[in-house]
Structures are given as structure tokens and as C-alpha cells.
N, C-alpha and C. Protein backbone atom coordinates (compact mmCIF):
# COMPACT_ATOMS: atom_id res chain seq x y z
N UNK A 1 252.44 9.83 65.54
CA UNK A 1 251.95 10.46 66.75
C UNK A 1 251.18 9.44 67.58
N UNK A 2 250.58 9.90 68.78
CA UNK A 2 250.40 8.62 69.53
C UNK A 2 248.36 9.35 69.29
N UNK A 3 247.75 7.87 69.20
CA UNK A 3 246.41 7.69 69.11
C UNK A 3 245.80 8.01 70.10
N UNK A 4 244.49 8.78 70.25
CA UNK A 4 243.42 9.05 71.49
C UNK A 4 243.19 7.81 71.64
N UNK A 5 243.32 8.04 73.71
CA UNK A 5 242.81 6.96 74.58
C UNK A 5 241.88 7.53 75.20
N UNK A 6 241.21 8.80 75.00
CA UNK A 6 239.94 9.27 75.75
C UNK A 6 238.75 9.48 75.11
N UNK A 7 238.01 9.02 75.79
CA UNK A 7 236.55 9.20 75.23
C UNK A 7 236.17 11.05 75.52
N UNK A 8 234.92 10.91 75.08
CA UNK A 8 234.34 12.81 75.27
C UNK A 8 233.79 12.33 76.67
N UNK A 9 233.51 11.64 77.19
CA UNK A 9 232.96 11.54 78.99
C UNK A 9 234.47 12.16 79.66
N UNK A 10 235.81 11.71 79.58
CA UNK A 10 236.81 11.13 80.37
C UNK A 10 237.31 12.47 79.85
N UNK A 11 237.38 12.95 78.84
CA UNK A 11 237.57 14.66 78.95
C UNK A 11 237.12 15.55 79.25
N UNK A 12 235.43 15.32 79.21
CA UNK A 12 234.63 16.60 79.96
C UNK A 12 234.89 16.15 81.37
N UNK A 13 235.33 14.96 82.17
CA UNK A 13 235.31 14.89 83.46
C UNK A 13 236.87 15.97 83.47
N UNK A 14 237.91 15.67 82.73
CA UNK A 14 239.23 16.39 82.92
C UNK A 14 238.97 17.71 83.14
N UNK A 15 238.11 18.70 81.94
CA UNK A 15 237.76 19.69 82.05
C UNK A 15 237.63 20.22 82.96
N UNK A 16 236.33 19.51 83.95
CA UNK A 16 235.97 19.98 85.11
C UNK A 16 236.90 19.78 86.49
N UNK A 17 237.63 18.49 86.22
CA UNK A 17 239.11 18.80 87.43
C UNK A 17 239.70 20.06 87.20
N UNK A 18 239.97 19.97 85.88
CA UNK A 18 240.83 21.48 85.60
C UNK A 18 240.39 22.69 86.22
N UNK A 19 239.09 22.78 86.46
CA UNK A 19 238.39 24.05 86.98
C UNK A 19 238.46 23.70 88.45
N UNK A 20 238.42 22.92 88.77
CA UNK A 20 238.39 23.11 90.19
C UNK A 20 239.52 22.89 90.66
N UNK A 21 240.67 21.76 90.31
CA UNK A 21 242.14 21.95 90.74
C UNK A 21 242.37 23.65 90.52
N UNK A 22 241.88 24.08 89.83
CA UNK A 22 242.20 26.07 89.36
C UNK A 22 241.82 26.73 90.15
N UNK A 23 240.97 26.45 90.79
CA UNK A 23 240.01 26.84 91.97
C UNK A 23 240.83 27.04 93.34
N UNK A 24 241.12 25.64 93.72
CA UNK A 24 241.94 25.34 94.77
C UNK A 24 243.14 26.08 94.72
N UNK A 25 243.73 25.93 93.67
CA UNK A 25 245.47 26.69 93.58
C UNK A 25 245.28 27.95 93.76
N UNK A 26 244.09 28.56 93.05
CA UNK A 26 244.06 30.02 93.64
C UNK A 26 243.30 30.48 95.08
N UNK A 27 242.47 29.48 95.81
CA UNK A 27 241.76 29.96 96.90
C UNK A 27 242.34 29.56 97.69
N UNK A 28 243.91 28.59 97.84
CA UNK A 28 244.22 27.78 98.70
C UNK A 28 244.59 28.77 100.19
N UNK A 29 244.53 28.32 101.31
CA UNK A 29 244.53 28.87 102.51
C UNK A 29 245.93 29.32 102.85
N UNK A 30 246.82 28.27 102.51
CA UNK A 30 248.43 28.26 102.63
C UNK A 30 249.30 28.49 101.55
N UNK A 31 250.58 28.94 101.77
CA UNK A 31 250.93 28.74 100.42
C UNK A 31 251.90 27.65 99.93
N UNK A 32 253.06 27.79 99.21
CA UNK A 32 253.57 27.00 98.88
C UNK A 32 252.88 25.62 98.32
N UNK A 33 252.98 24.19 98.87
CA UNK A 33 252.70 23.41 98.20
C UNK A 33 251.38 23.10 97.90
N UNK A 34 250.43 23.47 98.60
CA UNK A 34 248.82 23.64 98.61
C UNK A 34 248.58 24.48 97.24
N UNK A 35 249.19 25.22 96.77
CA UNK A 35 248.91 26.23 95.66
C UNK A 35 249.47 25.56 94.40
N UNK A 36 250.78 24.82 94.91
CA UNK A 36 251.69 24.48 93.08
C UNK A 36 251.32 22.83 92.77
N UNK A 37 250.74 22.15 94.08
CA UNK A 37 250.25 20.61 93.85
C UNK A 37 248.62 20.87 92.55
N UNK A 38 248.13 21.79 93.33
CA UNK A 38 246.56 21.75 92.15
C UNK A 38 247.11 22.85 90.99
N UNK A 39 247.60 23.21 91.03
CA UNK A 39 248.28 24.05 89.93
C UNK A 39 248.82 23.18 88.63
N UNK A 40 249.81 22.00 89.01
CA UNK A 40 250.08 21.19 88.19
C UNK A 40 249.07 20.33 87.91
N UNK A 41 248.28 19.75 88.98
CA UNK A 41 247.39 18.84 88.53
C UNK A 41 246.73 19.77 87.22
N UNK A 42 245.88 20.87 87.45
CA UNK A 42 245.06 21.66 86.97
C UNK A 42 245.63 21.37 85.43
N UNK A 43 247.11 22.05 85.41
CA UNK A 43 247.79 21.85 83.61
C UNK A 43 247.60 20.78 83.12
N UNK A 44 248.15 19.63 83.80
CA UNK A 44 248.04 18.09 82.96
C UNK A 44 246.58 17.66 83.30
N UNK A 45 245.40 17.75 83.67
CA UNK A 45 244.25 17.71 83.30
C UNK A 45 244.14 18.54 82.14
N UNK A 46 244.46 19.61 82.21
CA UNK A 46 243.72 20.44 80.69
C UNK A 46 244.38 19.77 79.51
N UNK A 47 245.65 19.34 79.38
CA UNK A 47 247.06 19.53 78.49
C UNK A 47 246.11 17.88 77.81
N UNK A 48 245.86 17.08 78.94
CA UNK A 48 245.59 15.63 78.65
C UNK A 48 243.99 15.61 77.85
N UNK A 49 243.30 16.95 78.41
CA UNK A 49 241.80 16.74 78.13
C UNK A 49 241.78 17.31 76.59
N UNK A 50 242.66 18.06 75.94
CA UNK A 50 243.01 18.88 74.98
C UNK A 50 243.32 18.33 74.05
N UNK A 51 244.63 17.16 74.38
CA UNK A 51 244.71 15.65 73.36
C UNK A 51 244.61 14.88 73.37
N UNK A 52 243.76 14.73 74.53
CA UNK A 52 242.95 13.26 74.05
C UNK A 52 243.49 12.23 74.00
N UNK A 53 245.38 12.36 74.64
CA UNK A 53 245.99 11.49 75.16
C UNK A 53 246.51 11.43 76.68
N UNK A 54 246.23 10.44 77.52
CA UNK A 54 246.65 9.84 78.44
C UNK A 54 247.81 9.14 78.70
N UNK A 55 248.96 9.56 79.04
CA UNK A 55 250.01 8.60 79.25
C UNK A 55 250.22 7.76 80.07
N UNK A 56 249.14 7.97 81.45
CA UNK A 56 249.01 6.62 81.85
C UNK A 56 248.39 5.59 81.94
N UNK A 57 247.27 6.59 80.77
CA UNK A 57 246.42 5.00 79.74
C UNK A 57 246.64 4.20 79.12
N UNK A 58 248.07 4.84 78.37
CA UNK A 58 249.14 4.09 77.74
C UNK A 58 249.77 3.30 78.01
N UNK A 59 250.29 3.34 79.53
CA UNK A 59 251.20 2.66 80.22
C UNK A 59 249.74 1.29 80.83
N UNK A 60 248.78 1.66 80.98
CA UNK A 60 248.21 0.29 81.56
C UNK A 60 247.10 -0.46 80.79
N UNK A 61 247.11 0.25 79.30
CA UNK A 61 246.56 -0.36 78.07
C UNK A 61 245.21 0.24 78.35
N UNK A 62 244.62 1.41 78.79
CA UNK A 62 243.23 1.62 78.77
C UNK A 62 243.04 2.41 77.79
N UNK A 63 241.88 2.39 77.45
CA UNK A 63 241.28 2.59 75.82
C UNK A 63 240.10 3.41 76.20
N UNK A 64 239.62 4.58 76.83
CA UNK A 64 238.46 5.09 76.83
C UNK A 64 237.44 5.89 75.23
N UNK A 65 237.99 5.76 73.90
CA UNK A 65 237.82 6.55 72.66
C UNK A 65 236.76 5.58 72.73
N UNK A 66 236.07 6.54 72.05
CA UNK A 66 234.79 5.81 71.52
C UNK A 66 234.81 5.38 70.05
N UNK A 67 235.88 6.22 69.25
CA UNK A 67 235.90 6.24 67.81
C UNK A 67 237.48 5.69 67.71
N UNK A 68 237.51 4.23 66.84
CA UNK A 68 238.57 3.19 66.53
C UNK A 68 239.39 4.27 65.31
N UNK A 69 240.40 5.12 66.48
CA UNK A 69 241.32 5.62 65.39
C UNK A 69 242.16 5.11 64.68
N UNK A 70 242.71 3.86 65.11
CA UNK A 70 243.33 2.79 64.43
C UNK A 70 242.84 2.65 62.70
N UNK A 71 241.84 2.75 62.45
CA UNK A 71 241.24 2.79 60.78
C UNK A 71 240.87 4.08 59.91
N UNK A 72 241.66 5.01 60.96
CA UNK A 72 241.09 6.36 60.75
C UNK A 72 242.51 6.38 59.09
N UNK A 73 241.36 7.80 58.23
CA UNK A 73 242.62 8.07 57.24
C UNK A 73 243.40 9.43 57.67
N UNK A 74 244.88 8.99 56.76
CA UNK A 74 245.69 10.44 56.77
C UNK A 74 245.33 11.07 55.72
């Protein structure tokens, strides 16, 4: 499986996008793309804050974990 690249800062910040991209998608003024743009953001903030993996932390080698799962046991 692939290793956490997020620290507990870089997920409680996700958290709180999640609530407010949630916010937006439901208070948005217009509809269509104003509603389904923070809608998706909203999922892959939660989906990413949930496991603690980033795929485009992956892709540019960033490491936000505080705890070296690399030595962790199965």
C-alpha cells in the first residue's frame, strides 16, 4: 500500500477545506459548475485527509508525516 505523506497539520487544514468547499457547493449562487467544482474539491480533500495520502505529494516527492512510516511494523 502506499505510505502517509501527511502530517496531522496538512489534514486538519484538509478537513477544514472540506467544510467549506461543502459550504460553497451547497450555498453556491449559480448552478451547474459553481456547485460540482467545490463539490469535488470538497470529496478529494476529505478522501485525501482520511488517508493520509496525497497523490500529488507523491508525484513531487513531498513528505509532510511527522512519523517515519518507512520503519513502521506489520
Amino acid at each position: 500500500m502506499f505510505r502517509q505523506n501527511e502530517g496531522t497539520l496538512d489534514r486538519d487544514i484538509r478537513i477544514g477545506l472540506t467544510a467549506l468547499f461543502g459550504l460553497i457547493a451547497l450555498f453556491a449562487p449559480f448552478g451547474g459548475l459553481w456547485q460540482i467544482i467545490p463539490a469535488l474539491l470538497a470529496v478529494v480533500m476529505l478522501v485525501t485527509a482520511a488517508v493520509g495520502v496525497c497523490p500529488l505529494y507523491m508525484l513531487f516527492g513531498i513528505n509532510t508525516c511527522d512519523v517515519d512510516t518507512s520503519k513502521a511494523t506489520k
